[in-house]
C-alpha atoms as a PDB file:
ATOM      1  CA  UNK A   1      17.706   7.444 -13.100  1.00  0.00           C
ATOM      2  CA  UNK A   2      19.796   6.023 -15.830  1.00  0.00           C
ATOM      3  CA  UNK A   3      19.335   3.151 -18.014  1.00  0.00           C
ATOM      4  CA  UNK A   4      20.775   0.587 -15.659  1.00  0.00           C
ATOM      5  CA  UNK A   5      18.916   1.642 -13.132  1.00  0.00           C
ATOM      6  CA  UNK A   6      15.730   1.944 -14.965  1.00  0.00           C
ATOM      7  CA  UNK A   7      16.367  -2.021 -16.102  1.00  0.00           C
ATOM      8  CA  UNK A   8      17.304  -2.990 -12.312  1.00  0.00           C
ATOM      9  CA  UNK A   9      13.819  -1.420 -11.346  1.00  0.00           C
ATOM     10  CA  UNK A  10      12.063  -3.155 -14.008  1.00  0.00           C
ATOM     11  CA  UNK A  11      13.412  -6.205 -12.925  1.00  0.00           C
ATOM     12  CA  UNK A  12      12.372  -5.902  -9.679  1.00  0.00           C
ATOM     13  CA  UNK A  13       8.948  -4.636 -10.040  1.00  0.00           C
ATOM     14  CA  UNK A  14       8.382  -8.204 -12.502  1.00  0.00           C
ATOM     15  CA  UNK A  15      10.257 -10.372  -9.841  1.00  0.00           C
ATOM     16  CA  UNK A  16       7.071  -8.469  -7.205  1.00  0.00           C
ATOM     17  CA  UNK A  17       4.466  -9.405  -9.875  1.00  0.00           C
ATOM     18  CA  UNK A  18       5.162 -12.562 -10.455  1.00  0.00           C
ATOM     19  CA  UNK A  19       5.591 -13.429  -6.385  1.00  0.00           C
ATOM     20  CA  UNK A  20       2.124 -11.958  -5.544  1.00  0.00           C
ATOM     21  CA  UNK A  21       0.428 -13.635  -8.800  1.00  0.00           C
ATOM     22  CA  UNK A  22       1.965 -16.791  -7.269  1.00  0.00           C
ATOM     23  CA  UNK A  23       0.864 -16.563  -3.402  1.00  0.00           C
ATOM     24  CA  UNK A  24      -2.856 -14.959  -4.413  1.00  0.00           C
ATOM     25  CA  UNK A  25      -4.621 -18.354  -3.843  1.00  0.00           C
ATOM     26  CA  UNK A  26      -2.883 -18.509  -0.171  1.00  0.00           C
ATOM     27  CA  UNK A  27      -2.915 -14.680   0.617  1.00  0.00           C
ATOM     28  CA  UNK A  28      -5.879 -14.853   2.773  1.00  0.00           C
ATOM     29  CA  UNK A  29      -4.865 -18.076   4.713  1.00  0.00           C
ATOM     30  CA  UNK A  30      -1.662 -16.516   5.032  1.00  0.00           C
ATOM     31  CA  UNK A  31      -2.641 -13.532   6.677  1.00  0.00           C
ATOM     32  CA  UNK A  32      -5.482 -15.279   8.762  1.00  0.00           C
ATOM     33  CA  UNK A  33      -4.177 -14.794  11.951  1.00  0.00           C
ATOM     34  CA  UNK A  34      -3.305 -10.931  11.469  1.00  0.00           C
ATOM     35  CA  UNK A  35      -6.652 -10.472  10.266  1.00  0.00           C
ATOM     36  CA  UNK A  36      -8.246 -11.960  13.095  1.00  0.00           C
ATOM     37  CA  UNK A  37      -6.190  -9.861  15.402  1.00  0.00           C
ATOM     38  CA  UNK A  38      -5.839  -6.837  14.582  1.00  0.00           C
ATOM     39  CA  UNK A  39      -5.288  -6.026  10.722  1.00  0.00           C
ATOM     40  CA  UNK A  40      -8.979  -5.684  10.049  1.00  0.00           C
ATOM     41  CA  UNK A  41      -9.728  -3.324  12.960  1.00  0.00           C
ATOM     42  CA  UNK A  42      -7.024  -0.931  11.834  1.00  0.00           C
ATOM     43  CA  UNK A  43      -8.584  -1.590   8.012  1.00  0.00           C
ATOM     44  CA  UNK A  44     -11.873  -0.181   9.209  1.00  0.00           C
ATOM     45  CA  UNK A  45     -10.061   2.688  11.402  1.00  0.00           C
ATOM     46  CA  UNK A  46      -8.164   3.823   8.249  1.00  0.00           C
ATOM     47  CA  UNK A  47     -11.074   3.855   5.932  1.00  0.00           C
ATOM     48  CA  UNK A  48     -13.021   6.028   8.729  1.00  0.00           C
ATOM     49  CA  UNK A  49     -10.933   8.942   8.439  1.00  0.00           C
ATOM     50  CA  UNK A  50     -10.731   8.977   4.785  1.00  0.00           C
ATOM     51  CA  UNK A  51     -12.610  12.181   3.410  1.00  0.00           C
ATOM     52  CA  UNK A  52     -13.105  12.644  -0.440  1.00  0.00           C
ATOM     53  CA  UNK A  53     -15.550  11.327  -3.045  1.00  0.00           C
ATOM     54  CA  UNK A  54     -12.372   9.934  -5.215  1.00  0.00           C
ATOM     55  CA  UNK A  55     -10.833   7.937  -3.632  1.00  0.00           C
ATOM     56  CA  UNK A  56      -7.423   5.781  -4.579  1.00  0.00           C
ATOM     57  CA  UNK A  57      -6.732   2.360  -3.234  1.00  0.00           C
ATOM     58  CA  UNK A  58      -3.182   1.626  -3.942  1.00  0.00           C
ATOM     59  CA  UNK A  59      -2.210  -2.582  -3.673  1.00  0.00           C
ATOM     60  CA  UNK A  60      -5.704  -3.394  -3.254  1.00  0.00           C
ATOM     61  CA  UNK A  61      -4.603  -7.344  -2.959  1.00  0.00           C
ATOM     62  CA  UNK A  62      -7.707  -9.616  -2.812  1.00  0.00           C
ATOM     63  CA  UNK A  63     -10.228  -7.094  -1.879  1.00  0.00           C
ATOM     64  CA  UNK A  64      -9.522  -7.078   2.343  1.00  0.00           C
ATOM     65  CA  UNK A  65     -10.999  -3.386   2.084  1.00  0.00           C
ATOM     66  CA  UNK A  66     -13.374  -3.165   0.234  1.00  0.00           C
ATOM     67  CA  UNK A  67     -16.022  -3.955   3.033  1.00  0.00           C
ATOM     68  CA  UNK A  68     -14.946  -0.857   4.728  1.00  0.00           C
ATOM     69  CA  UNK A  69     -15.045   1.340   1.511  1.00  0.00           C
ATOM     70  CA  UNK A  70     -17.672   4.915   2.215  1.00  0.00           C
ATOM     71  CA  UNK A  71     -21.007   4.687   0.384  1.00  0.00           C
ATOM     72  CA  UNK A  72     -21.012   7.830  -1.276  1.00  0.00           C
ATOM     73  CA  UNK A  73     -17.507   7.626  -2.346  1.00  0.00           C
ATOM     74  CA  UNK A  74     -16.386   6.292  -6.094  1.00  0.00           C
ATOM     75  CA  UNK A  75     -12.800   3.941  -5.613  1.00  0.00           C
ATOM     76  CA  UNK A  76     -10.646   3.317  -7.773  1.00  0.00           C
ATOM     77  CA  UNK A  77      -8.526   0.090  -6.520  1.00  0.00           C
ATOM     78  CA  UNK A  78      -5.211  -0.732  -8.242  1.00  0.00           C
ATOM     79  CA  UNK A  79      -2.800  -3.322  -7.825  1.00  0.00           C
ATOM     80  CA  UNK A  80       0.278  -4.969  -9.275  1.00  0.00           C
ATOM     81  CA  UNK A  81      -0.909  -8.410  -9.431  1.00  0.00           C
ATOM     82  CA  UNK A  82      -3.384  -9.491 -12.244  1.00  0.00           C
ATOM     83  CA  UNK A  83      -4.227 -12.835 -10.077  1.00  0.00           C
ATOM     84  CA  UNK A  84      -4.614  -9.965  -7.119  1.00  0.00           C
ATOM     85  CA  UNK A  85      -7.227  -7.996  -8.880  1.00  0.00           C
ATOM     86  CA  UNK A  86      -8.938 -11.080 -10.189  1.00  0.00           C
ATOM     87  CA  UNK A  87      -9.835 -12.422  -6.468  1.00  0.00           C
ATOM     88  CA  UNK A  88     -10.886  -8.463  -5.499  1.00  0.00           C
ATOM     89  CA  UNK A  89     -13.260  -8.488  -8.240  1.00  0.00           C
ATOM     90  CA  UNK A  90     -14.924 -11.843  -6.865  1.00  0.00           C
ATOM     91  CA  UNK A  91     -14.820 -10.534  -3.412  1.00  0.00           C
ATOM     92  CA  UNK A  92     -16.282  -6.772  -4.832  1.00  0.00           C
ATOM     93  CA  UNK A  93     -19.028  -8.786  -6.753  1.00  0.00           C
ATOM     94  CA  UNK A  94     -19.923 -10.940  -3.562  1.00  0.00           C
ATOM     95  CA  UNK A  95     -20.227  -7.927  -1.492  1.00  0.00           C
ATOM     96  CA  UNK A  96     -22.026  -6.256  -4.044  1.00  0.00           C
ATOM     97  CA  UNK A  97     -19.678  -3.122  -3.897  1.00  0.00           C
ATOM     98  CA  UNK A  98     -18.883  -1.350  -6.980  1.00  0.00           C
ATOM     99  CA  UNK A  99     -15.160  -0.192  -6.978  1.00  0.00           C
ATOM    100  CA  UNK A 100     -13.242   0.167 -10.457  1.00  0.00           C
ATOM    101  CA  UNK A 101     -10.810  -2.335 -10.263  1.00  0.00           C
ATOM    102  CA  UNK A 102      -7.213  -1.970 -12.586  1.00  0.00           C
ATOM    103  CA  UNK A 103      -3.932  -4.160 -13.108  1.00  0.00           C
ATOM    104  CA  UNK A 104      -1.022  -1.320 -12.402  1.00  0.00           C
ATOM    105  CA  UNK A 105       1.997  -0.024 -10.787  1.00  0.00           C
ATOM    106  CA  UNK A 106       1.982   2.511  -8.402  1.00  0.00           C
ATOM    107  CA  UNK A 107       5.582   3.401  -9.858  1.00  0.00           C
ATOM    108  CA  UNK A 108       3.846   4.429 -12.950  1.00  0.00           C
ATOM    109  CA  UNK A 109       0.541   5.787 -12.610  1.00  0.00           C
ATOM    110  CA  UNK A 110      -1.527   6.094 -15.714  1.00  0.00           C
ATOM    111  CA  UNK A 111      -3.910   9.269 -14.395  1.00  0.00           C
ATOM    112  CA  UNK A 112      -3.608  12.704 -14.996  1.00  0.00           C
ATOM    113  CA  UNK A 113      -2.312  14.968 -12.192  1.00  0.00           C
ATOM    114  CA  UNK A 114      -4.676  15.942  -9.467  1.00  0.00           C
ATOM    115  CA  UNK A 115      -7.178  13.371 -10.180  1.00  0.00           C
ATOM    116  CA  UNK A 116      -7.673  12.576  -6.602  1.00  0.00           C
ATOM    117  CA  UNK A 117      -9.405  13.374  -3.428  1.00  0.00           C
ATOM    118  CA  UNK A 118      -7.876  11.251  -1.027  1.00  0.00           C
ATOM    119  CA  UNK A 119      -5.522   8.016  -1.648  1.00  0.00           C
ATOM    120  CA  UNK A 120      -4.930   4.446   0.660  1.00  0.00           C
ATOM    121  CA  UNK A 121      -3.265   2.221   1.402  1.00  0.00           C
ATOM    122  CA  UNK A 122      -2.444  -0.752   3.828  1.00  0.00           C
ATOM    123  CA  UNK A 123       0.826  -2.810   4.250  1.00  0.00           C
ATOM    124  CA  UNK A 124       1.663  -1.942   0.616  1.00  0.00           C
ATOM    125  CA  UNK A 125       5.204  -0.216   0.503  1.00  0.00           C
ATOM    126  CA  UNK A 126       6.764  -2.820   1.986  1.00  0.00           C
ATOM    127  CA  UNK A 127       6.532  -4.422  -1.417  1.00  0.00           C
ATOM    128  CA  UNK A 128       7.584  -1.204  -3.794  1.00  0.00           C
ATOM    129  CA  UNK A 129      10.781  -1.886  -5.154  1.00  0.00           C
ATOM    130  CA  UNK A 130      11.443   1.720  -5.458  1.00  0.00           C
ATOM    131  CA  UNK A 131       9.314   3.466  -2.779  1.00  0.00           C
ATOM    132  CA  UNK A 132       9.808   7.071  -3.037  1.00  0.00           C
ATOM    133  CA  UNK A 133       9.122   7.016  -6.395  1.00  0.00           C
ATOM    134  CA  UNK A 134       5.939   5.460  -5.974  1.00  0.00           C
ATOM    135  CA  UNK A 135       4.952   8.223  -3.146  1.00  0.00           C
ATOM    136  CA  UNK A 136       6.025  10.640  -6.105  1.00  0.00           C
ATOM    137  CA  UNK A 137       3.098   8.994  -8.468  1.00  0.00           C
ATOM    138  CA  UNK A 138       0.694   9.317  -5.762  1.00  0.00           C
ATOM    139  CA  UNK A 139       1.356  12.901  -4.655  1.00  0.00           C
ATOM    140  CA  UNK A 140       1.526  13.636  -8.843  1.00  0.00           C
ATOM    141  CA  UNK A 141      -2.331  12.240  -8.759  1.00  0.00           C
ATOM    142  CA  UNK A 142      -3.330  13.911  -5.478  1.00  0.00           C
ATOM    143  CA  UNK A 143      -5.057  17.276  -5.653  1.00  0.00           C
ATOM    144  CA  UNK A 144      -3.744  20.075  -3.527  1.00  0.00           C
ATOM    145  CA  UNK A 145      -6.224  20.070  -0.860  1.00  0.00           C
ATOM    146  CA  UNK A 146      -5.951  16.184  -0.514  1.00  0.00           C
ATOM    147  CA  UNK A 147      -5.060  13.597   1.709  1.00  0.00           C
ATOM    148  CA  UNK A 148      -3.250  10.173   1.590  1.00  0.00           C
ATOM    149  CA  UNK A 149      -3.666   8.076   4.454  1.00  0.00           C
ATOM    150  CA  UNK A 150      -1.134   5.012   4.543  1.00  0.00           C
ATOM    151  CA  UNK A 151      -1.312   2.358   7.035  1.00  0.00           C
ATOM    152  CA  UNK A 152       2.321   0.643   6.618  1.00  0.00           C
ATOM    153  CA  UNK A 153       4.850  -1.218   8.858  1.00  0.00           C
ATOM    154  CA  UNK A 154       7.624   0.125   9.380  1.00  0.00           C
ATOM    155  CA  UNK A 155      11.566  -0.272  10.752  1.00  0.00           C
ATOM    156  CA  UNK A 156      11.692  -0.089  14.430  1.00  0.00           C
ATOM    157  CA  UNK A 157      13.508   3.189  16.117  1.00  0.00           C
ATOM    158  CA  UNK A 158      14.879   0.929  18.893  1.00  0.00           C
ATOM    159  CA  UNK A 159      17.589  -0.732  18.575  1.00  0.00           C
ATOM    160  CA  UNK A 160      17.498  -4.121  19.229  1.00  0.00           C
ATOM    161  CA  UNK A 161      14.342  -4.807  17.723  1.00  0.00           C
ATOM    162  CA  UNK A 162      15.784  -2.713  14.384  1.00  0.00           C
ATOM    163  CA  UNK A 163      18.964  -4.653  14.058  1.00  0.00           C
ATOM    164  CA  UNK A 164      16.842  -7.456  14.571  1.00  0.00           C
ATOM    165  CA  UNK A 165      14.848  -6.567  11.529  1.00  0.00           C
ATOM    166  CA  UNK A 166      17.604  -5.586   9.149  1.00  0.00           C
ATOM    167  CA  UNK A 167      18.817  -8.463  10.133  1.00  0.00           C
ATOM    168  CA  UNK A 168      16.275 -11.315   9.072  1.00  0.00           C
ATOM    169  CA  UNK A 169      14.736  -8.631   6.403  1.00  0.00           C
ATOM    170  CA  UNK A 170      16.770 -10.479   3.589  1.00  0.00           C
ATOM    171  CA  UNK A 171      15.016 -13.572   4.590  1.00  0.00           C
ATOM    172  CA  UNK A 172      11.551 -12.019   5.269  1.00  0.00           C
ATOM    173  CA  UNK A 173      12.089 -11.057   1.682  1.00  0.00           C
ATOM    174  CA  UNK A 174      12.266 -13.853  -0.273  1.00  0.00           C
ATOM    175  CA  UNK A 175       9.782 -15.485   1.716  1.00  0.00           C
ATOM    176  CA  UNK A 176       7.121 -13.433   1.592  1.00  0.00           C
ATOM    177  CA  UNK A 177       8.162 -10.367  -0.823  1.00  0.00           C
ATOM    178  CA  UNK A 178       7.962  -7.731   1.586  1.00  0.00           C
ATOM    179  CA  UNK A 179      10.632  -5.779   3.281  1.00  0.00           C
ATOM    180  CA  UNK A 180      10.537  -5.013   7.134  1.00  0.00           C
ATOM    181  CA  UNK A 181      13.124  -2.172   6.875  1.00  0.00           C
ATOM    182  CA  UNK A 182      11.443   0.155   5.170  1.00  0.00           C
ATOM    183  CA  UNK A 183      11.640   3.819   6.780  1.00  0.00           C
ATOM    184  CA  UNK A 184       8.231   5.165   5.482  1.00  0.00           C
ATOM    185  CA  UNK A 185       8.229   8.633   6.846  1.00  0.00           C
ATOM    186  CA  UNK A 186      11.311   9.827   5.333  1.00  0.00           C
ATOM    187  CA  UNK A 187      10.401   8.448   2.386  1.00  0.00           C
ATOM    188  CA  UNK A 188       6.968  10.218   2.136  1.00  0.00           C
ATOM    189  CA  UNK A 189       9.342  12.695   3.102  1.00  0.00           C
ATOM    190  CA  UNK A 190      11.722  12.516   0.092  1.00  0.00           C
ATOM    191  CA  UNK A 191       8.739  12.127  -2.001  1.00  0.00           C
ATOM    192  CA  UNK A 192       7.539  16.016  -1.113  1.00  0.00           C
ATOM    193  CA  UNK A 193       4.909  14.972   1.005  1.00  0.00           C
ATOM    194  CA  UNK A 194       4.453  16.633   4.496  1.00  0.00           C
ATOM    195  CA  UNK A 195       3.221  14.566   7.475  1.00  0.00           C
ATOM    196  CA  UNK A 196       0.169  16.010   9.428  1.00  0.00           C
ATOM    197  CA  UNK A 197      -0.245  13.313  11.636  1.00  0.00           C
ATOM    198  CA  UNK A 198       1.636  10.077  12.918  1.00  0.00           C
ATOM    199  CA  UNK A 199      -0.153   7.324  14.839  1.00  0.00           C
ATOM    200  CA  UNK A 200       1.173   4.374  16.616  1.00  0.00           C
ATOM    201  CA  UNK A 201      -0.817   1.314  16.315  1.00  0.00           C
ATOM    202  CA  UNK A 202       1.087  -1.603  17.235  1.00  0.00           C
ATOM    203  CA  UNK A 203       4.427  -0.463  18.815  1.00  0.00           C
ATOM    204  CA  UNK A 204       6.520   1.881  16.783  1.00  0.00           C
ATOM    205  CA  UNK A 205       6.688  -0.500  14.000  1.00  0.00           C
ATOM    206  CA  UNK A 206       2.780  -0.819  12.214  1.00  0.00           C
ATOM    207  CA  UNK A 207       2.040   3.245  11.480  1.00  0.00           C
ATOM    208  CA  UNK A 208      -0.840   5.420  10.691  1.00  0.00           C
ATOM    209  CA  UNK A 209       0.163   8.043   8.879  1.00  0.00           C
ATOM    210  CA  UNK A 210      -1.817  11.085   7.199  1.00  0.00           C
ATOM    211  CA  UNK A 211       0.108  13.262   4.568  1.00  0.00           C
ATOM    212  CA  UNK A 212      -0.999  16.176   2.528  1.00  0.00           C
ATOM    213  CA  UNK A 213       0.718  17.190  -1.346  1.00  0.00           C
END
């Protein structure tokens, strides 16, 4: 990527920040509903299949996993958003659930390779201004034998409801800050991971998917 780019990226990933500082007192009223019907089933789903002691949350928002977290398992929970993190930490401290919390972008990873076992995450790539580079950083940090498991929402295969989404996705944007054209699989994909498994869990737009390095 050249300088240009590099700067457009930059821009980008600040103009994410700076949305998701300013919705974090309304993110959980916002997503009320979803949660209600079916967000935090699939949360506990995910976190059921996810095998490893270290464990890497990626856009760990206000916390909305961290009930679901293994005992047994140490997390490490990252997200872009400082006022994020701040309301995970309350929610970690209520719950009385130690997770190591850190301000960061999953575009730039500061952990050595291969440090590990198994990475998450929920509804997060919609947000990544450059997505395949952040599935890069994660398969970089994920050891060999490893797993990521990414629950994301994805661009519909059929066509109406895909034009329909490229359509108002410009919109859906600058309202909320996340995009609802994003083609996750070839993007994990591009990023040199390989998919073991691909789940359907509402329609063939919200995804399960399992990946290995």
């Amino acid at each position: 990527m050249g300088d240009a780019g590099r700067k457009a990226g930059d821009v980008k990933t600040e103009q994410t920040r700076r949305r998701y500082d300013r919705i974090a007192p309304l993110y959980d009223s916002m997503e009320w509903l979803a949660e209600r019907s079916a967000m935090s089933d699939w949360r506990e789903e995910l976190w059921s299949r996810v095998e490893g002691k270290r464990v890497l949350e990626v856009g760990v928002g206000t916390g909305k996993n961290i009930p679901f977290y293994s005992s047994g398992t140490r997390v490490t929970a990252i997200d872009l958003s400082p006022r994020m993190i701040t309301r995970a930490r309350k929610r970690a401290e209520a719950l009385k659930v130690e997770v190591d919390l850190r301000v960061m972008d999953v575009q730039s990873l500061d952990f050595p390779d291969q440090a590990f076992d198994a990475i998450v995450t929920s509804c997060v790539f919609c947000s990544v201004p450059d997505p395949v580079r952040g599935f890069e950083e994660l398969r970089r940090v994920l050891r060999p034998e490893g797993r990521g498991y990414f629950l994301e929402h994805v661009l519909s295969e059929r066509r109406g409801a895909r034009q329909l989404m490229e359509a108002i996705n410009p919109m859906v944007v600058r309202m909320m800050g996340a995009n609802i054209d994003r083609r996750t699989r070839q993007n994990l994909e591009r990023a040199g991971f390989t998919i073991e498994s691909e789940e359907d869990l509402w329609l063939d737009i919200v995804k399960l998917y399992v990946a290995r390095p």
